[in-house]
C-alpha atoms as a PDB file:
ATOM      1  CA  UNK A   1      22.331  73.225  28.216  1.00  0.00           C
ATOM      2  CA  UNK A   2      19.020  73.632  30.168  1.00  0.00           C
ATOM      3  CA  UNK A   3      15.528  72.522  29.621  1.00  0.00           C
ATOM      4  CA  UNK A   4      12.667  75.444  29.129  1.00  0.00           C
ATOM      5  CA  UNK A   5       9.222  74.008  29.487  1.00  0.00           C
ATOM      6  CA  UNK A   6       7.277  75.179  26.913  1.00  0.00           C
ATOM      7  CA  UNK A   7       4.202  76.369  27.137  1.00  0.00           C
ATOM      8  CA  UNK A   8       2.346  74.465  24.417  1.00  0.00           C
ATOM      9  CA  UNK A   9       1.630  70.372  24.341  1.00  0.00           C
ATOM     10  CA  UNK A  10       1.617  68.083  21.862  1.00  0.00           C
ATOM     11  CA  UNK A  11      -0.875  64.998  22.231  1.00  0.00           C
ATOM     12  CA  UNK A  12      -0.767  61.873  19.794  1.00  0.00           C
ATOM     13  CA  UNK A  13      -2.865  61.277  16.987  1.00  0.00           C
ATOM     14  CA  UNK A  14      -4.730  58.211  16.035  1.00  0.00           C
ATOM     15  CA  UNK A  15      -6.289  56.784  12.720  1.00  0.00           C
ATOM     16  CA  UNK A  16      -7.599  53.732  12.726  1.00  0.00           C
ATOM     17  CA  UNK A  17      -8.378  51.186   9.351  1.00  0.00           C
ATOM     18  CA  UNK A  18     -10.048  48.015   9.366  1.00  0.00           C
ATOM     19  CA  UNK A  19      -9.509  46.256   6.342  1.00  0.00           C
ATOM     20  CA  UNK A  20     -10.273  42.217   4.965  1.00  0.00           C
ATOM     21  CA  UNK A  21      -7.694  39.907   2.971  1.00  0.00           C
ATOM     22  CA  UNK A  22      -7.664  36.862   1.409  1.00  0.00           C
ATOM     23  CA  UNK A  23     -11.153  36.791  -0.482  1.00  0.00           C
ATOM     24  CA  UNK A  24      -9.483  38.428  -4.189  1.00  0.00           C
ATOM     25  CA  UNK A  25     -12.708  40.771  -4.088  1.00  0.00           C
ATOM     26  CA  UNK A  26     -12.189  44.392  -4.680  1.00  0.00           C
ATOM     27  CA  UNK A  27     -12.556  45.429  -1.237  1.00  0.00           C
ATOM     28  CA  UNK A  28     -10.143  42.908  -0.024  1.00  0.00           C
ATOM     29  CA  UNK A  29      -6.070  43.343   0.029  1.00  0.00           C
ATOM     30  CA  UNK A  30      -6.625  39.648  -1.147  1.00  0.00           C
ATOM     31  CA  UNK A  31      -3.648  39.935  -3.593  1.00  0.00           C
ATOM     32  CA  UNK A  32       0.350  40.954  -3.605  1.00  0.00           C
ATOM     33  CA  UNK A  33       0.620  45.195  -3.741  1.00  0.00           C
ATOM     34  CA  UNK A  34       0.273  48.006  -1.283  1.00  0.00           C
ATOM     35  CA  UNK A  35      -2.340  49.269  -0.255  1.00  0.00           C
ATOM     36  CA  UNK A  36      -2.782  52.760   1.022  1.00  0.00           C
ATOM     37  CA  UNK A  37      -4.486  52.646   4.465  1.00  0.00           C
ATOM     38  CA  UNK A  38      -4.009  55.978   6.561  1.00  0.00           C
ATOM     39  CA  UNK A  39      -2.636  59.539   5.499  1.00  0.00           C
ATOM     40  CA  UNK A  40      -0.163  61.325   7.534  1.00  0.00           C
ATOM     41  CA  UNK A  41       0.075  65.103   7.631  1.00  0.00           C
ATOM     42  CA  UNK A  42       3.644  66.834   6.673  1.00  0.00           C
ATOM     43  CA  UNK A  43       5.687  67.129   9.636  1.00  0.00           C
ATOM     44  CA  UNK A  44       4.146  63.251  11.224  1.00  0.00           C
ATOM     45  CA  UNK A  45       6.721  61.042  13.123  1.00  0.00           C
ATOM     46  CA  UNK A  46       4.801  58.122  13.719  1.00  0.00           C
ATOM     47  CA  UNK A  47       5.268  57.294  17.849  1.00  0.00           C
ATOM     48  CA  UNK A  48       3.101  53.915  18.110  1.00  0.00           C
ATOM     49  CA  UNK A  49       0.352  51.542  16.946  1.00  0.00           C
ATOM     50  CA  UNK A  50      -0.427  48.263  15.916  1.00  0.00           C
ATOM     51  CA  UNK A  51      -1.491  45.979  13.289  1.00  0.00           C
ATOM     52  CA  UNK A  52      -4.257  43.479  14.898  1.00  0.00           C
ATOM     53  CA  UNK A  53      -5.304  40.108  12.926  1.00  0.00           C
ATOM     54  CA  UNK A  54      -8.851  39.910  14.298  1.00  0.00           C
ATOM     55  CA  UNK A  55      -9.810  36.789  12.347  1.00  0.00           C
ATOM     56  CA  UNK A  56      -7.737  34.827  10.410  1.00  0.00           C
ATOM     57  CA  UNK A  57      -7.282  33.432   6.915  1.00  0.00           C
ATOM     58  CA  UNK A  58      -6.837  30.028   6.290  1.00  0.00           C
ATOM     59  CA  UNK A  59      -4.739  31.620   2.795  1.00  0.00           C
ATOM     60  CA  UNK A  60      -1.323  32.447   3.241  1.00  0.00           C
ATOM     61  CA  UNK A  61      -0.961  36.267   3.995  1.00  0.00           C
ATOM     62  CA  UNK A  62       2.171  38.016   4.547  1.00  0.00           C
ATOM     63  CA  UNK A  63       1.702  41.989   5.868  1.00  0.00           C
ATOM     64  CA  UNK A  64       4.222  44.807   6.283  1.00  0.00           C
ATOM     65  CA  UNK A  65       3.325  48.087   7.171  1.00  0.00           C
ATOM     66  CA  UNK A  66       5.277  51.254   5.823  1.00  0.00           C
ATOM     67  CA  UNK A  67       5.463  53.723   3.152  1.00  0.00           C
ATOM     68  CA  UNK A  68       6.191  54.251  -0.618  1.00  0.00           C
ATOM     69  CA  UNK A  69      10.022  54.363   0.408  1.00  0.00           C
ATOM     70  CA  UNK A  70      10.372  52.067   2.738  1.00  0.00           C
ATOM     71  CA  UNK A  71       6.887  49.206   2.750  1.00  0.00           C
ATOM     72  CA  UNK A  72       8.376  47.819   5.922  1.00  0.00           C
ATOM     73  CA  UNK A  73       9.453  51.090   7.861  1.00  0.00           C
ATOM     74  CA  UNK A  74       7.411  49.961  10.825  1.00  0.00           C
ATOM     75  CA  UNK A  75       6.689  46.102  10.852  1.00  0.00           C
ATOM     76  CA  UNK A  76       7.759  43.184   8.689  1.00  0.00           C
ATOM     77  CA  UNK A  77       6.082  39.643   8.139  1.00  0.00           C
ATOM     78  CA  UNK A  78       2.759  39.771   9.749  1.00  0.00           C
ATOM     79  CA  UNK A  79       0.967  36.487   9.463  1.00  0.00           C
ATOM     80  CA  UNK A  80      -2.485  37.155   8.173  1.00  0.00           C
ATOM     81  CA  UNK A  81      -3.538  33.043   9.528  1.00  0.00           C
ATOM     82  CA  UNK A  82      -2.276  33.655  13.013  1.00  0.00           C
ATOM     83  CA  UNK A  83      -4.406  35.737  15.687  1.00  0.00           C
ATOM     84  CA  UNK A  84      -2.865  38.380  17.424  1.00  0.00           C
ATOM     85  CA  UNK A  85      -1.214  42.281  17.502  1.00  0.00           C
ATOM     86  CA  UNK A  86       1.618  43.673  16.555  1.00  0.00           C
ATOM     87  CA  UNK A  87       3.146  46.443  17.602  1.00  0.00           C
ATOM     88  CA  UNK A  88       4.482  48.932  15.029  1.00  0.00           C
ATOM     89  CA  UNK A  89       8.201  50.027  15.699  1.00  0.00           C
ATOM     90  CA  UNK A  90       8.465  53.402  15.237  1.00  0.00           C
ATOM     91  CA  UNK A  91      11.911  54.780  13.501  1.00  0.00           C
ATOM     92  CA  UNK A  92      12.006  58.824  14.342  1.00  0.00           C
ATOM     93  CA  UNK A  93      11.227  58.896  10.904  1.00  0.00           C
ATOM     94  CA  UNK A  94       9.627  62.652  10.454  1.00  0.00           C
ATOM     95  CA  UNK A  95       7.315  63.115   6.942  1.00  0.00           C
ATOM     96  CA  UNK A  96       8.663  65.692   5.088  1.00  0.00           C
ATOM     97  CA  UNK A  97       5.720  65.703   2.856  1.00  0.00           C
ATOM     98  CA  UNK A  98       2.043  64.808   3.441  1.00  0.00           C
ATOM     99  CA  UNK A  99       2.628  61.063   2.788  1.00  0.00           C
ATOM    100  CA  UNK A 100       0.249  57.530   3.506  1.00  0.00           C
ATOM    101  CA  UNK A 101       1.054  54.636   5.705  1.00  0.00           C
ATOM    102  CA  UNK A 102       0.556  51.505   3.468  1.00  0.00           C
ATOM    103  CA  UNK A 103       0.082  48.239   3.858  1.00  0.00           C
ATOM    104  CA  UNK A 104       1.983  45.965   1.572  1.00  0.00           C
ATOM    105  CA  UNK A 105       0.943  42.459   0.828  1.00  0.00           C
ATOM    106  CA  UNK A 106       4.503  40.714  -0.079  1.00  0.00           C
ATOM    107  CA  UNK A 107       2.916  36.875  -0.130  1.00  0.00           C
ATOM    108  CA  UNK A 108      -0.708  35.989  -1.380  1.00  0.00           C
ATOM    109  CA  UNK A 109      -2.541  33.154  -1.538  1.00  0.00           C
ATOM    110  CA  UNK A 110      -5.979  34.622  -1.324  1.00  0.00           C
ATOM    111  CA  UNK A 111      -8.548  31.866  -0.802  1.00  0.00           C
ATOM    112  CA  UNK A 112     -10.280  32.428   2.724  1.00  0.00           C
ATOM    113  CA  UNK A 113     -11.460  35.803   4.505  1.00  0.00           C
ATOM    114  CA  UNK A 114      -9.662  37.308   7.293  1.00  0.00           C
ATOM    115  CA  UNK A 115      -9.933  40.656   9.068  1.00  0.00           C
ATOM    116  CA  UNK A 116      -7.612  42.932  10.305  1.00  0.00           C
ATOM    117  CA  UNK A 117      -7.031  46.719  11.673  1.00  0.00           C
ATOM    118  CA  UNK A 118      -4.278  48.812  12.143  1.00  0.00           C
ATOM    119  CA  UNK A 119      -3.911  51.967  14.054  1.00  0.00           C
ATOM    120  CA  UNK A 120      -1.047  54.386  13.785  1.00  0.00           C
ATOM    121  CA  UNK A 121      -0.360  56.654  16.253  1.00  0.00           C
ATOM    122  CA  UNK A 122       1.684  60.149  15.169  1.00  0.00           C
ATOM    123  CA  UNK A 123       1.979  63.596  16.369  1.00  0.00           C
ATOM    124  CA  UNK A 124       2.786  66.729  14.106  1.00  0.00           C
ATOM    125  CA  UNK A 125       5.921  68.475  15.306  1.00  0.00           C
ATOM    126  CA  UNK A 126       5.101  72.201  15.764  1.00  0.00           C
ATOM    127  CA  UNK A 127       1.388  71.135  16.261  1.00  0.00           C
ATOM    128  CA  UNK A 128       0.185  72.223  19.554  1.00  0.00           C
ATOM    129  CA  UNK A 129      -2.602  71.055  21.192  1.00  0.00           C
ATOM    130  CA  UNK A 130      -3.163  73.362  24.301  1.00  0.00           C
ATOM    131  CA  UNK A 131      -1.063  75.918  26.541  1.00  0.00           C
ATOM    132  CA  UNK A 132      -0.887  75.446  30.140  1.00  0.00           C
ATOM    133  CA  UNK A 133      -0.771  79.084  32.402  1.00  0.00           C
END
């Protein structure tokens, strides 16, 4: 089998959320649930990112970020009181359907303010970007 170049390029896509946890007000992810954070267009397979704890909560605050089928598809058991990124670990999963990367809170104990962002980095197969001549 041989390799044709094709003549139109893909490039990634970013979104980007900043969100706060641990102070219970409405704004916050301050309690257990998921929390929709970033939509993803049909035909998305997520190739990077991270979830960044900028400043942490003295609460205990577990993170996973996913999807409505699977709230840990791409990382599992982020610590909310401990500084630092994480990268996402992307599966080849491909969005049949427009869809949302959530995160999930799985343990809460929401009595301090943190902040935190997460970017998710996908391209659109089919989507091109430019053509090169």
């Amino acid at each position: 089998m041989a390799i044709t170049k094709a003549s139109n390029r893909q490039h990634s896509i970013s979104s980007k959320v900043e969100f706060t946890m641990g102070t219970a007000a409405s704004e916050d992810i301050g309690v257990i649930g998921v929390y929709p954070a970033i939509d993803v267009p049909e035909g998305a397979i997520v190739t990077g990112g991270w979830i960044n704890v900028s400043t942490v909560t003295t609460a205990t605050v577990d993170l996973d970020v996913g999807d409505a089928t699977t709230p840990a598809r791409y990382v599992n058991g982020v610590d909310g009181a401990a500084l630092g990124l994480t990268a996402l670990v992307p599966t080849g999963y491909q969005y049949t359907a427009a869809d949302e990367i959530t995160v999930s809170v799985t343990v809460a104990d929401a009595d301090a303010a943190g902040t935190a962002e997460l970017v998710v980095e996908y391209m659109v197969d089919g989507r091109a970007q430019f053509s090169e001549g």
